[in-house]
N, C-alpha and C. Protein backbone atom coordinates (compact mmCIF):
# COMPACT_ATOMS: atom_id res chain seq x y z
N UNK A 1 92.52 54.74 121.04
CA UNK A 1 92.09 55.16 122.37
C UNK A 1 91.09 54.14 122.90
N UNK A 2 91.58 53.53 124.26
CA UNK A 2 90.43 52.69 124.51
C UNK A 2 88.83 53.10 125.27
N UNK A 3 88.07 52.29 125.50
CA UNK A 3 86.90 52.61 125.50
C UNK A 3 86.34 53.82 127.32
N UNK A 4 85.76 54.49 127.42
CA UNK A 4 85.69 55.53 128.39
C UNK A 4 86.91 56.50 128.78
N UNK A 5 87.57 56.54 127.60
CA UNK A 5 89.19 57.74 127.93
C UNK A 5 88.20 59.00 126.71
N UNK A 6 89.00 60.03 127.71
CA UNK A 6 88.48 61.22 127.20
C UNK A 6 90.13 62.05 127.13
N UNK A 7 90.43 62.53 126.22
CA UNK A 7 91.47 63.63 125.66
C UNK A 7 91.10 64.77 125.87
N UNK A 8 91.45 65.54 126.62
CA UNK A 8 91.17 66.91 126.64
C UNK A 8 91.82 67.85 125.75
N UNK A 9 90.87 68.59 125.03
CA UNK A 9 91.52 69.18 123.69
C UNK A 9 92.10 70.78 124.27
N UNK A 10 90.99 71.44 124.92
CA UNK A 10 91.02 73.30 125.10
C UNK A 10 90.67 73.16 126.53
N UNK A 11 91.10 74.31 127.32
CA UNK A 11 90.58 73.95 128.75
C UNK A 11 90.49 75.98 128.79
N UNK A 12 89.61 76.37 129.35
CA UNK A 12 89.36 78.22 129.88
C UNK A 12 89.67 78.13 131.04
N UNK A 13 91.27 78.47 131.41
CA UNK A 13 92.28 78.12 132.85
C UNK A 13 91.78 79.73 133.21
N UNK A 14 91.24 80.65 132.58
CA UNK A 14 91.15 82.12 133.08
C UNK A 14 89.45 82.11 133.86
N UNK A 15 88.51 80.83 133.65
CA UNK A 15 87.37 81.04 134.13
C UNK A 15 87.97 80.43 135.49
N UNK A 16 88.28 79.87 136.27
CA UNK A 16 88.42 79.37 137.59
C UNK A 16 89.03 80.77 138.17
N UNK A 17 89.93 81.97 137.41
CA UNK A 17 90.13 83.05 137.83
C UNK A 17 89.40 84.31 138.19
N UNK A 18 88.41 83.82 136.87
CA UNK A 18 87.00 85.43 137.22
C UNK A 18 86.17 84.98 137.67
N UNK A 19 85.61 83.22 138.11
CA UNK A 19 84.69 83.22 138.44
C UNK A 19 84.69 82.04 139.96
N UNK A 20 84.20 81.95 140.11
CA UNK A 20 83.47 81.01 141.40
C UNK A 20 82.43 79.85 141.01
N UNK A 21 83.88 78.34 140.60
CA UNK A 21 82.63 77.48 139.45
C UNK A 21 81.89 76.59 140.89
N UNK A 22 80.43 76.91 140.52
CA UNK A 22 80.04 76.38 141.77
C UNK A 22 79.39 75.02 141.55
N UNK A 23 79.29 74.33 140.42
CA UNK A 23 78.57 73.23 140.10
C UNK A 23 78.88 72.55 138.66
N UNK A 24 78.83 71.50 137.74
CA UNK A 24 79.73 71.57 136.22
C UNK A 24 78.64 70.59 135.88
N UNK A 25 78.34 71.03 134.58
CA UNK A 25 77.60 69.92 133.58
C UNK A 25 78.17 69.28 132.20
N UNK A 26 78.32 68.29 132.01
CA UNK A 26 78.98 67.19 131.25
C UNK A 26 77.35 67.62 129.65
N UNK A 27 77.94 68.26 128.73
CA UNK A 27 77.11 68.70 127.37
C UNK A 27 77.80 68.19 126.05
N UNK A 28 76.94 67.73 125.50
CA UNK A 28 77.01 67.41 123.90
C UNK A 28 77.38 68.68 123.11
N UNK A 29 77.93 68.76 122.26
CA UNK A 29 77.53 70.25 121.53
C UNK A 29 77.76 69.43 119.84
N UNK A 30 76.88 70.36 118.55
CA UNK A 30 76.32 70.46 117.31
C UNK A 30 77.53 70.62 116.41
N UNK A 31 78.72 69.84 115.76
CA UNK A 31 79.34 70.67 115.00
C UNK A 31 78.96 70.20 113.80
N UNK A 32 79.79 70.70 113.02
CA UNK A 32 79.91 70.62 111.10
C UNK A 32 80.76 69.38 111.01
N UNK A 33 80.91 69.13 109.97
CA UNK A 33 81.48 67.98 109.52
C UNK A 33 83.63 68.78 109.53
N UNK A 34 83.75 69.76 109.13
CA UNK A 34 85.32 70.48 109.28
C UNK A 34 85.40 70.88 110.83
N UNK A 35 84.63 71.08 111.79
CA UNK A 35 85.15 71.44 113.09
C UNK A 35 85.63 70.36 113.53
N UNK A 36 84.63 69.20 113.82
CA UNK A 36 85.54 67.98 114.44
C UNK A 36 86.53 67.61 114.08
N UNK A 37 86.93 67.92 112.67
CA UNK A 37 87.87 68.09 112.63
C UNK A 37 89.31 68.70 112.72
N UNK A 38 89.38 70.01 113.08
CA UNK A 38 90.13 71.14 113.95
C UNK A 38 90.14 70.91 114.75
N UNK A 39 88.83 70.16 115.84
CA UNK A 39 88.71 69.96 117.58
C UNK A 39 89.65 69.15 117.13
N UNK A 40 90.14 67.87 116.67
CA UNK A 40 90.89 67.11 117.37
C UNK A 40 92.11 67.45 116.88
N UNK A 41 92.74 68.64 115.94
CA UNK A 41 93.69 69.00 115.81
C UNK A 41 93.81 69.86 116.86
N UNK A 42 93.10 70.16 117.85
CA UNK A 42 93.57 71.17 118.91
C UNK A 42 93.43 72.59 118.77
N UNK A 43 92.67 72.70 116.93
CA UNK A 43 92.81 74.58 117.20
C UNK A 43 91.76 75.16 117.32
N UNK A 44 91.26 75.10 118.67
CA UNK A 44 90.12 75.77 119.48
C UNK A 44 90.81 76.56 120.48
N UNK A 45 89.86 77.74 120.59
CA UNK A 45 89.75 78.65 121.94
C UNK A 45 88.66 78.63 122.63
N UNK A 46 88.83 78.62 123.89
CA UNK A 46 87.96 79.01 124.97
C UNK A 46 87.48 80.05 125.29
N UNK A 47 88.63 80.59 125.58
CA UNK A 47 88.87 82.16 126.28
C UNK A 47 87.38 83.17 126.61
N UNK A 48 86.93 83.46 125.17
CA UNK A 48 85.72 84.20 125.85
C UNK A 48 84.34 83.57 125.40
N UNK A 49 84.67 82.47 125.50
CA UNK A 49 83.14 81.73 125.25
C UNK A 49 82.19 81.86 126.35
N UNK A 50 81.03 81.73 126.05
CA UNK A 50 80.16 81.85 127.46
C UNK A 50 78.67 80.86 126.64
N UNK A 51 78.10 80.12 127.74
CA UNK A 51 76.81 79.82 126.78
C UNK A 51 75.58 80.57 127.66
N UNK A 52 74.53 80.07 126.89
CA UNK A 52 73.21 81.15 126.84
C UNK A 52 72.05 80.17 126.33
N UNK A 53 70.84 80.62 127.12
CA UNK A 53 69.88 80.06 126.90
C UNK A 53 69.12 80.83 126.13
N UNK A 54 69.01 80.47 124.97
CA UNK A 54 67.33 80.85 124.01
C UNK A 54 66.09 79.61 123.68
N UNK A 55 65.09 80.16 124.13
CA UNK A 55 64.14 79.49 123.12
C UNK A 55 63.92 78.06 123.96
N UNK A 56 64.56 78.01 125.07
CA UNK A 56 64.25 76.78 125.91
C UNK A 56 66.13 75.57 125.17
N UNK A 57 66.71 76.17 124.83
CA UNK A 57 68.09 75.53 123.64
C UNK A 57 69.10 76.11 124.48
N UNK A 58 70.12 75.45 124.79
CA UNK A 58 71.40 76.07 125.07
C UNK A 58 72.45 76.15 123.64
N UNK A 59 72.73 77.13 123.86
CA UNK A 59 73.78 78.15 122.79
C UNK A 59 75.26 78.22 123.37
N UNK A 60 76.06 78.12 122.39
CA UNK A 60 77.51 78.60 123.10
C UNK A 60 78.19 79.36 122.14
N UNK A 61 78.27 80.32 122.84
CA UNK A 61 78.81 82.10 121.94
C UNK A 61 80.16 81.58 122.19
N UNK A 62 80.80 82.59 120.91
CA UNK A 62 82.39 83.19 121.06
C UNK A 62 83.06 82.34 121.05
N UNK A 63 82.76 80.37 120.86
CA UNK A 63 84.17 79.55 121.18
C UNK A 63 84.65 79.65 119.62
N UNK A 64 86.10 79.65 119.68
CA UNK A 64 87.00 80.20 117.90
C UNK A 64 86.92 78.82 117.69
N UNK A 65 86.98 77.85 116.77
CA UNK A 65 87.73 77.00 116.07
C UNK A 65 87.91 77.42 114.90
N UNK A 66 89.77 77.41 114.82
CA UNK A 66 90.20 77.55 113.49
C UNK A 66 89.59 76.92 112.09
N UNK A 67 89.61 77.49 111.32
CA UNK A 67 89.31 76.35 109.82
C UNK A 67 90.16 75.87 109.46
N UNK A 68 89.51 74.42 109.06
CA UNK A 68 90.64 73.25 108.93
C UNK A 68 90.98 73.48 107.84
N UNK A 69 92.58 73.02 107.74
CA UNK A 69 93.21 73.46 106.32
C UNK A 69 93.21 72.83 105.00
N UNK A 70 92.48 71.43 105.33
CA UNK A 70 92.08 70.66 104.36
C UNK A 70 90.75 70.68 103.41
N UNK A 71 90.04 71.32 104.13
CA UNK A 71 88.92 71.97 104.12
C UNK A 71 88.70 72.98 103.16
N UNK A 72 87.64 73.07 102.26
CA UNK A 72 87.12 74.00 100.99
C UNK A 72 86.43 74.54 100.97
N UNK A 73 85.92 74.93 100.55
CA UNK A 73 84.36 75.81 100.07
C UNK A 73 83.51 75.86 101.34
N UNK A 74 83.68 74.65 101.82
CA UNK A 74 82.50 73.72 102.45
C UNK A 74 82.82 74.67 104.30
N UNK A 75 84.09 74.73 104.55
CA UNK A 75 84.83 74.92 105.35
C UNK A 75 83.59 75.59 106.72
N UNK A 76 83.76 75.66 107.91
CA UNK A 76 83.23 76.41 108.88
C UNK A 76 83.44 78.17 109.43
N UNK A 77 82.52 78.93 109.52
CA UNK A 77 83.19 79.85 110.21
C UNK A 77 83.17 79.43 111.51
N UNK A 78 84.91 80.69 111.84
CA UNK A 78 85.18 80.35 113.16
C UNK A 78 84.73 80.40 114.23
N UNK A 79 83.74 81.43 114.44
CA UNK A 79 83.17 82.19 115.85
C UNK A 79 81.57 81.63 115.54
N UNK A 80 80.92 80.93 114.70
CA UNK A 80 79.46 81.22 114.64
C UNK A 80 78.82 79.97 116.39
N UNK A 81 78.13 80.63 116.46
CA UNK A 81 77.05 79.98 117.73
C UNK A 81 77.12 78.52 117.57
N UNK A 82 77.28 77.72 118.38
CA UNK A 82 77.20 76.63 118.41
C UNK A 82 75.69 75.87 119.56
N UNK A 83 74.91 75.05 118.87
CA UNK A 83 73.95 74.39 120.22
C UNK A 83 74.91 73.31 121.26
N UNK A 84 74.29 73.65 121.91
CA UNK A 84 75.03 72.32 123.31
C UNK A 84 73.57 71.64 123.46
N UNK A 85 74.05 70.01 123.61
CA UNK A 85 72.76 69.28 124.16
C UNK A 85 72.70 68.84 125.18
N UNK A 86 72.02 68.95 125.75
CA UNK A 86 71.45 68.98 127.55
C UNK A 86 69.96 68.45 127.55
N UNK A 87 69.55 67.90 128.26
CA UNK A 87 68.26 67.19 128.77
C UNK A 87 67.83 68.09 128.83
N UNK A 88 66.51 68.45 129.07
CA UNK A 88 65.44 69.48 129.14
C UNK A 88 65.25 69.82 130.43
N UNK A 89 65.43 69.15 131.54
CA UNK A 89 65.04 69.50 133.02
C UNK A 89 66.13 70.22 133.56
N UNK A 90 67.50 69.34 132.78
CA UNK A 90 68.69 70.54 133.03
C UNK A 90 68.44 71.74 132.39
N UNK A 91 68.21 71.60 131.59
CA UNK A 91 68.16 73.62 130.92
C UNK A 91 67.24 74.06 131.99
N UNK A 92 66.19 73.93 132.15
CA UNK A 92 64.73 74.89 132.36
C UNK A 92 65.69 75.00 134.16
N UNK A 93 66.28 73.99 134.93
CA UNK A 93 66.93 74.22 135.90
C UNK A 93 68.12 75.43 136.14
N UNK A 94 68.66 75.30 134.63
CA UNK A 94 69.85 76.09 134.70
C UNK A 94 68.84 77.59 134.11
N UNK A 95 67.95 77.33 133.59
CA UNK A 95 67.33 79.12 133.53
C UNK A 95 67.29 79.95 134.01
N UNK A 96 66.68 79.03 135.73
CA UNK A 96 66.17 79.26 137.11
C UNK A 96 67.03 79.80 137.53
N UNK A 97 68.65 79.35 137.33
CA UNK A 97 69.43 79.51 138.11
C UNK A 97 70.48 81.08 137.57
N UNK A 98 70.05 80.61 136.56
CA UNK A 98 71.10 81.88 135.38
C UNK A 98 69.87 83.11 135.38
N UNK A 99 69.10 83.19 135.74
CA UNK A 99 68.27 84.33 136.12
C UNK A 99 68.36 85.25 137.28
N UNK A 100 69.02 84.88 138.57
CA UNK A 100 69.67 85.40 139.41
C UNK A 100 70.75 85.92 139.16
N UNK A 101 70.70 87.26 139.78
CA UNK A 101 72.04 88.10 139.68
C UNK A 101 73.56 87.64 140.05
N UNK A 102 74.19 87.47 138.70
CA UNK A 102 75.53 87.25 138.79
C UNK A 102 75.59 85.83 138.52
N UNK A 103 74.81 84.73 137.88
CA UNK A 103 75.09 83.52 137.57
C UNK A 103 75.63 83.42 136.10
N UNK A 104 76.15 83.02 135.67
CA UNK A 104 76.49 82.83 133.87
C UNK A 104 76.91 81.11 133.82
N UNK A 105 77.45 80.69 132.48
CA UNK A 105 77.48 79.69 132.20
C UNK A 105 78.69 79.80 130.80
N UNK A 106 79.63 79.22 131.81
CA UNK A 106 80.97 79.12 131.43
C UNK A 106 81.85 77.80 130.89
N UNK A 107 82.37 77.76 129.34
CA UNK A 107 82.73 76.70 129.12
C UNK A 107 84.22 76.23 129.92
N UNK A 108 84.35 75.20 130.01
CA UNK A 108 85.90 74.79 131.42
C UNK A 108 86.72 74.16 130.23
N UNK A 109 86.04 73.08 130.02
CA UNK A 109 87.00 71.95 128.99
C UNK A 109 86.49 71.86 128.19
N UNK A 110 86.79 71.67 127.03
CA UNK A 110 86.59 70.54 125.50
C UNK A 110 87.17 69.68 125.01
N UNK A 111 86.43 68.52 124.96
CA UNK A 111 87.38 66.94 125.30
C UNK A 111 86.70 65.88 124.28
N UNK A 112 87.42 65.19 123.74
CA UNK A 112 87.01 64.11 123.05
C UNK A 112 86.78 63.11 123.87
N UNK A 113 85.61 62.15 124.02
CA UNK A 113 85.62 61.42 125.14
C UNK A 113 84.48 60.41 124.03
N UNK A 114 84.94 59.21 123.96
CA UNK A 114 84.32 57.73 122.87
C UNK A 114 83.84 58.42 121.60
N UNK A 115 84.98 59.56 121.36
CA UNK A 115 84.61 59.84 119.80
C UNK A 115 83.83 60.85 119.48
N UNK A 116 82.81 61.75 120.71
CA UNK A 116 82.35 62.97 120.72
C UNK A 116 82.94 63.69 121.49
N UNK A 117 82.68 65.17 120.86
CA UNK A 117 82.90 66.37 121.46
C UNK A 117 82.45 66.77 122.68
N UNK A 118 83.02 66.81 123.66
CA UNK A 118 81.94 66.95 125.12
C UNK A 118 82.43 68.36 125.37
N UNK A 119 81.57 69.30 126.16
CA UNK A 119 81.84 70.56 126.89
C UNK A 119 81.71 70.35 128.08
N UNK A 120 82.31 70.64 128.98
CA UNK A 120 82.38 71.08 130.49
C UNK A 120 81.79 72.31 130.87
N UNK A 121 80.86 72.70 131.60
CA UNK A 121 79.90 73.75 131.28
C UNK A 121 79.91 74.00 132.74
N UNK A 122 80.68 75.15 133.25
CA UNK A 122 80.32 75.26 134.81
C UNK A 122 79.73 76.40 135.16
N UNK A 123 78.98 76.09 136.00
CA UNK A 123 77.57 77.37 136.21
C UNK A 123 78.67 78.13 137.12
N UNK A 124 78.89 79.44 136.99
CA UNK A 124 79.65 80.18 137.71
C UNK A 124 79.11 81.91 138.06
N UNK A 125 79.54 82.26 139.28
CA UNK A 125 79.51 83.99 139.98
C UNK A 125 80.47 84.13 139.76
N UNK A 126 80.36 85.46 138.88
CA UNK A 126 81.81 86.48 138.81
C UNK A 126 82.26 86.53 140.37
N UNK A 127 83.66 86.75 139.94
CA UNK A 127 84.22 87.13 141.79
C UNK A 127 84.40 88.57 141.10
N UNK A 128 84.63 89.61 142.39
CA UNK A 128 84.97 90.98 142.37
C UNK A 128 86.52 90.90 142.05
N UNK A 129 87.71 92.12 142.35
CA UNK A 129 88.70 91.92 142.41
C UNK A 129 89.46 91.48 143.50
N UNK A 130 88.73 92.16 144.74
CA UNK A 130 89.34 91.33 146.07
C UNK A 130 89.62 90.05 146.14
N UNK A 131 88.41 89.44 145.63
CA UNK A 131 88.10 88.06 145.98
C UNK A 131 89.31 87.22 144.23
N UNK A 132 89.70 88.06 143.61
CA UNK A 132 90.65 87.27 142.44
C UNK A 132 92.21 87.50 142.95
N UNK A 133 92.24 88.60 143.95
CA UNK A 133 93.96 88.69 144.82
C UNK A 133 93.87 88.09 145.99
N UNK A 134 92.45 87.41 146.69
CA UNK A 134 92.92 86.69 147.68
C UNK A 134 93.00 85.21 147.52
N UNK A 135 92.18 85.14 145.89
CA UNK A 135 93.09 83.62 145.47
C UNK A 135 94.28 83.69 145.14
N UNK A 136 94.80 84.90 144.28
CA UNK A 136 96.56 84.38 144.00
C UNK A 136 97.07 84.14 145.69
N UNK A 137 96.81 85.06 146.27
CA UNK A 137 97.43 85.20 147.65
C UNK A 137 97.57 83.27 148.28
N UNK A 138 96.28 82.84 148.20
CA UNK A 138 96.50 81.73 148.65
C UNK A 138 96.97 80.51 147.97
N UNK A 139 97.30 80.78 146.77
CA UNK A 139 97.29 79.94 145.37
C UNK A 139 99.33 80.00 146.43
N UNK A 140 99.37 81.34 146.27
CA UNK A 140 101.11 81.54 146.48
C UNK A 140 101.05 80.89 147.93
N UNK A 141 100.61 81.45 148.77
CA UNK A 141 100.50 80.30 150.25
C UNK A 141 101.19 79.06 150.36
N UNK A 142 100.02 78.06 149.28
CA UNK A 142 100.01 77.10 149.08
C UNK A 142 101.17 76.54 148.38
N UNK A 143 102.04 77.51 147.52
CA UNK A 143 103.30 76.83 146.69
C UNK A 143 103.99 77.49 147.53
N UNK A 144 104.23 78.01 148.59
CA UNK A 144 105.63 78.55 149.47
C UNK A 144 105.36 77.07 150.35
N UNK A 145 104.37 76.58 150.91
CA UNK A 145 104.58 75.53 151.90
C UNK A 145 104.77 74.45 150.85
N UNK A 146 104.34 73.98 150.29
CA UNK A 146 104.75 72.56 149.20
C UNK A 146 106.42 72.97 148.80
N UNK A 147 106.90 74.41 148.56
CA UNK A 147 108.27 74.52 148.39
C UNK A 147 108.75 73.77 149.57
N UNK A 148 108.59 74.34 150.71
CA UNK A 148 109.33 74.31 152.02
C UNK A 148 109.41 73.01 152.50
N UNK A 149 108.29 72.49 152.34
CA UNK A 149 108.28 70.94 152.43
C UNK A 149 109.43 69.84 151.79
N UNK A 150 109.40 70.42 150.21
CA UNK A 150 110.36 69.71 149.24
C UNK A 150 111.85 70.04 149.90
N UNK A 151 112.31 71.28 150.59
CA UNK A 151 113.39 71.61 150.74
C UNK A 151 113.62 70.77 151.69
N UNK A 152 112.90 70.72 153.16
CA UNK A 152 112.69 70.37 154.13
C UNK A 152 113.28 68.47 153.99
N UNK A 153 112.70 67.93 152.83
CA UNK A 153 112.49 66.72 152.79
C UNK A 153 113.77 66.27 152.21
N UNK A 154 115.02 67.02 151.07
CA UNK A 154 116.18 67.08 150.50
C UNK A 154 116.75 67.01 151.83
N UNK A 155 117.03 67.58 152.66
CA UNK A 155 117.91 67.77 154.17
C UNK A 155 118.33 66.72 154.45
């Protein structure tokens, strides 16, 4: 892989659905010596990860990586807390911000990028349900005219 390419390993395609990503931070995160190795076999989940601030430290709950099968004794559990590293002015910023009603902090991607693990970390507001059927609504909008176009353009 040459130098500034990043592989995207896991991507949480269901957070752009519950939430409203309004801003994204580029994070380091802490593994074991057997996760990096699973990350780049691909067997990570997203799905209900979320991170969290303690102690002035960002935390990231709930992301699965499988245990690698080569792996012994030594091996990782799957679900335990992981740290993310972030500058200090970003956290104490994102505190500020995750302290207001309805902000959280949602992982997007996990990507190998010059050989580390990077997280995509987008500060996001839950949407209600209205606001998650008037995106399909326009999501479908948007692929009936790109259809019509393609048909349009075959003629």
């Amino acid at each position: 892989m040459a130098k500034h390419e990043s592989k995207v390993v896991a991507q949480n395609k269901k957070a752009s659905h519950d939430y409203f990503i309004e801003e994204t931070f580029e994070t380091g995160i802490v593994l074991k010596g057997t996760e990096i190795k699973a990350i780049r076999g691909g067997r990570v989940q997203l799905k209900d990860a979320f991170a969290r601030i303690q102690n002035g430290e960002l935390f990231l709950h709930n992301m699965h990586v499988s245990p690698y099968e080569q792996g012994n004794i030594h091996n990782h559990e799957p679900l335990r807390t992981r740290k993310l590293l972030m500058k200090k002015k970003e956290i104490s910023r994102l505190l500020g911000v995750t302290k207001e009603k309805g902000y959280s902090l949602v992982p997007l991607k996990l990507y190998i990028k010059n050989g580390f693990a990077k997280i995509l970390l987008g500060l996001a507001k839950g949407k209600k349900n209205y606001d998650k059927r008037e995106s399909l609504k326009q999501k479908d909008a948007k692929r009936e005219i790109e259809r019509a176009f393609r048909d349009r353009q075959k003629e």
